[in-house]
Protein backbone atom coordinates (compact mmCIF):
# COMPACT_ATOMS: atom_id res chain seq x y z
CA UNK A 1 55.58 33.30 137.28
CA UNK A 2 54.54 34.09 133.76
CA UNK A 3 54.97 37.52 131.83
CA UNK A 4 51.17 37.74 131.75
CA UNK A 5 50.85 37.26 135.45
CA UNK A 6 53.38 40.06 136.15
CA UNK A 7 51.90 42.43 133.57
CA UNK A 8 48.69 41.84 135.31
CA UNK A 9 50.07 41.78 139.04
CA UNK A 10 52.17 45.21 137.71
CA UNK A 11 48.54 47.16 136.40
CA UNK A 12 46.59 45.48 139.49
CA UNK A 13 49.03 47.65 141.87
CA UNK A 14 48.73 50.52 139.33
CA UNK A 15 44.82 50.34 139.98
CA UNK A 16 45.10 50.21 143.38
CA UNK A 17 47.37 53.05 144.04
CA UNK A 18 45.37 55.30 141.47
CA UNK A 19 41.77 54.29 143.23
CA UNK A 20 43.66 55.07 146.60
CA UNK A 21 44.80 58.47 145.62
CA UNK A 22 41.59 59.03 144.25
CA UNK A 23 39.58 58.45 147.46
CA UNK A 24 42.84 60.44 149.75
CA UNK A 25 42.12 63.61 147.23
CA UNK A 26 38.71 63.51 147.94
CA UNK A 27 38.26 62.90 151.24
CA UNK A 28 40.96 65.20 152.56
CA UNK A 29 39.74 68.67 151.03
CA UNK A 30 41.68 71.76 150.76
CA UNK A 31 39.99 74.57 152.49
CA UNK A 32 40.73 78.30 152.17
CA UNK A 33 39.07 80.61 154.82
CA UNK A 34 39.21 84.24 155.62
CA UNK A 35 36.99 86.75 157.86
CA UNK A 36 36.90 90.57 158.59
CA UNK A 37 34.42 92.16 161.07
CA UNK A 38 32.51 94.97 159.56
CA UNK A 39 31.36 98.21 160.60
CA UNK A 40 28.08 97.49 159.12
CA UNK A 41 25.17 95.47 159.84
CA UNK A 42 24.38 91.81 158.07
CA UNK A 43 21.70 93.80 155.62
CA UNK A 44 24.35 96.42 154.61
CA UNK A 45 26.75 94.11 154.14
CA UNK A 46 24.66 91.29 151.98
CA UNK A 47 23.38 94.72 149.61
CA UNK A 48 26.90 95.58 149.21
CA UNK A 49 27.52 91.55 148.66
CA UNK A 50 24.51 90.88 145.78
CA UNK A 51 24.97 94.35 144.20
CA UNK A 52 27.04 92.37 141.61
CA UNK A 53 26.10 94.51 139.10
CA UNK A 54 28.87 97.24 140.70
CA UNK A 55 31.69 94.31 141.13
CA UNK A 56 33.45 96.08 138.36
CA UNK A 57 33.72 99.25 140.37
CA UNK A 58 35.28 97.72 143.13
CA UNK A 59 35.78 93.81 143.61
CA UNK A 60 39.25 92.72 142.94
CA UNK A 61 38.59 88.66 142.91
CA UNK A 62 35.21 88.42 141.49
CA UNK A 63 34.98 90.66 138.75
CA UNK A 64 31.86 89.42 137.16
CA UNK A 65 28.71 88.15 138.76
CA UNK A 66 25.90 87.30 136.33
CA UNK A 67 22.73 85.48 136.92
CA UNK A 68 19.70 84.73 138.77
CA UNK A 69 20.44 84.68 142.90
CA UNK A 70 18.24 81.77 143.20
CA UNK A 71 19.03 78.32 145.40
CA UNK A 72 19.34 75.93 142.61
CA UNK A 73 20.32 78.59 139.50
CA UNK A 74 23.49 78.68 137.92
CA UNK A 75 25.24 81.66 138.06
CA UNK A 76 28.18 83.07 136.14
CA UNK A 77 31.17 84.49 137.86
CA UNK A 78 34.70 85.73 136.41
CA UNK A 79 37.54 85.40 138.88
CA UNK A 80 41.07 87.27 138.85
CA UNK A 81 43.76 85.54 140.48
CA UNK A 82 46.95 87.62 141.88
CA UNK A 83 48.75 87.19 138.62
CA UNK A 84 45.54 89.46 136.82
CA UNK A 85 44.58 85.99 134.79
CA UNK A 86 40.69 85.80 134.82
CA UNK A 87 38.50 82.62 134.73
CA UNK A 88 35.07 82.19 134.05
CA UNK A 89 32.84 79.45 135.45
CA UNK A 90 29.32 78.46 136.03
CA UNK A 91 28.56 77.08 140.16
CA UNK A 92 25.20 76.25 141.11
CA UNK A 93 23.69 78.14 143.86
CA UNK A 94 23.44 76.00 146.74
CA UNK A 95 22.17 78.76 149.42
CA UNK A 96 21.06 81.79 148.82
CA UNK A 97 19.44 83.38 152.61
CA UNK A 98 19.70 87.41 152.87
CA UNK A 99 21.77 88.91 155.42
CA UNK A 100 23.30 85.32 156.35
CA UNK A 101 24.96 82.73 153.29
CA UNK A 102 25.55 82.72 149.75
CA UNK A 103 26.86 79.61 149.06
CA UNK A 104 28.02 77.77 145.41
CA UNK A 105 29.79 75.00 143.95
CA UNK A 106 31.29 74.98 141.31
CA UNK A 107 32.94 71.96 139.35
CA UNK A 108 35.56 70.71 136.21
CA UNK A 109 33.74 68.40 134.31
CA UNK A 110 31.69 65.79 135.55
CA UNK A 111 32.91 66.29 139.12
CA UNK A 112 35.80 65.09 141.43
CA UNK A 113 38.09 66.01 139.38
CA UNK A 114 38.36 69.88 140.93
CA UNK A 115 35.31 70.83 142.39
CA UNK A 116 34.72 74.12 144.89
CA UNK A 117 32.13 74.59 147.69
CA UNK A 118 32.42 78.42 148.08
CA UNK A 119 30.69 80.53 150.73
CA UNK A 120 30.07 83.96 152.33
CA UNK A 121 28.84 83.92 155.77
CA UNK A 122 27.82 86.53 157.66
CA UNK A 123 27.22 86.72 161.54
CA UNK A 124 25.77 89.64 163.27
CA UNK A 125 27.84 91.40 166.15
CA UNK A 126 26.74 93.23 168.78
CA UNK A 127 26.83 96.78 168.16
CA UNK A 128 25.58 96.50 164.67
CA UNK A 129 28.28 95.13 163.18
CA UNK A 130 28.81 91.57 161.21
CA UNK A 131 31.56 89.12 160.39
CA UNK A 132 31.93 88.17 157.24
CA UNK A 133 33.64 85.09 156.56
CA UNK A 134 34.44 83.67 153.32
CA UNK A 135 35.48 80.20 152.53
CA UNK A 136 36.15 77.69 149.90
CA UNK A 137 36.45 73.81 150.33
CA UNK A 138 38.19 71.87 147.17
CA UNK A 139 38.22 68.45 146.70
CA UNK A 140 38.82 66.40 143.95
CA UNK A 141 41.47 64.69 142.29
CA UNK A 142 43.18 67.22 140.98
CA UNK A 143 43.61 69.61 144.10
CA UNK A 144 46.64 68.39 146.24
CA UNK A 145 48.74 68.94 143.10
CA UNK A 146 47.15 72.86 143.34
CA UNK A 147 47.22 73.13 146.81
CA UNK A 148 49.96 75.94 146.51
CA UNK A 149 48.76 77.99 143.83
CA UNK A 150 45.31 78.10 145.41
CA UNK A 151 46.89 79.35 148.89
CA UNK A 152 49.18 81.73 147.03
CA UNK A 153 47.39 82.80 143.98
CA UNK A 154 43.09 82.51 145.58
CA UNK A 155 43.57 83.11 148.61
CA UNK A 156 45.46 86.55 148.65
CA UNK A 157 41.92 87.18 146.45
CA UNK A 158 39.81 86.26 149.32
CA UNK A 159 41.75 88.87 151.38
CA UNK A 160 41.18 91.90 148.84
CA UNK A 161 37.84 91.15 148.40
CA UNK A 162 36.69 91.28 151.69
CA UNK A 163 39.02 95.07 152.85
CA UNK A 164 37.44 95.79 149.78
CA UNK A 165 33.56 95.03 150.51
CA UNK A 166 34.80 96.81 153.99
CA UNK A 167 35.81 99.68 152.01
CA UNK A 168 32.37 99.79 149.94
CA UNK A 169 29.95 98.90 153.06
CA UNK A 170 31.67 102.13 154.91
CA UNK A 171 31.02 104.26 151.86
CA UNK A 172 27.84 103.26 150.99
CA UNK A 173 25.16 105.44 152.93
């Protein structure tokens, strides 16, 4: 066999395994789900949700909310992870339906790299009350190498943010 054929045999079986990893990290997605049940109904609870203008005052993940609530705008969010570092990116607003789903994804570059499908979903319980459940699907390229941090770092997040909507929704008259 010649050196050229190995050199090309060696980056034909580099190709492969990269496409194949490629394909594995984006068809197996990461997916980070809470819920709380509320003592409120799915109205209260999507005012207290889309009143981003008083995230400051009380939401410990998404500290920033900017932008148009509009299926098909881009929105502007700043996030705080459990170590207090913030980042700021730009999803597109995939569902936007009062008193039931907000939904956005967000993406790293061109897409597949590290992209996000995040939603809040609310379901109405009897007695008035509602479920909210909040949930993020990653998939890309990059995400079974941050697999961890986003279960220990984003997730904890999730978990704050929604005792702390529940907090809000039961003080909010």
């Amino acid at each position: 066999m010649t050196k050229k054929r190995k050199v090309l045999i060696g980056f034909g079986t580099v190709a492969v395994v990269l496409i194949a990893y490629c394909v594995f990290s984006i068809a197996r997605p990461t997916v980070l789900r809470t819920a709380i049940e509320l003592d409120a109904t799915p109205d209260q609870v999507w005012k207290v949700l889309t009143d981003r203008g008083s995230y400051p005052d009380w939401n410990p993940f998404i500290v920033s909310s900017t932008g148009d609530l509009t299926a098909g705008a881009t929105i502007t969010n700043v996030l705080k992870d459990t170590a207090g570092k913030e980042t700021t990116f730009t999803p597109k607003l995939l569902a936007v339906e009062p008193g039931r789903e907000l939904r956005w994804i967000g993406k790293v570059g061109f897409g597949g790299i590290f992209d996000g499908e995040h939603s809040f979903r609310i379901e109405a319980l009897p007695g008035g009350r509602s479920r909210l459940i909040q949930q993020e699907t990653f998939r890309g390229v990059a995400v079974p190498v941050m697999a961890g941090w986003l279960d220990s770092k984003i997730k904890p997040q999730f978990t704050a943010m929604n005792e702390a909507l529940a907090a809000r929704v039961a003080a909010t008259p």
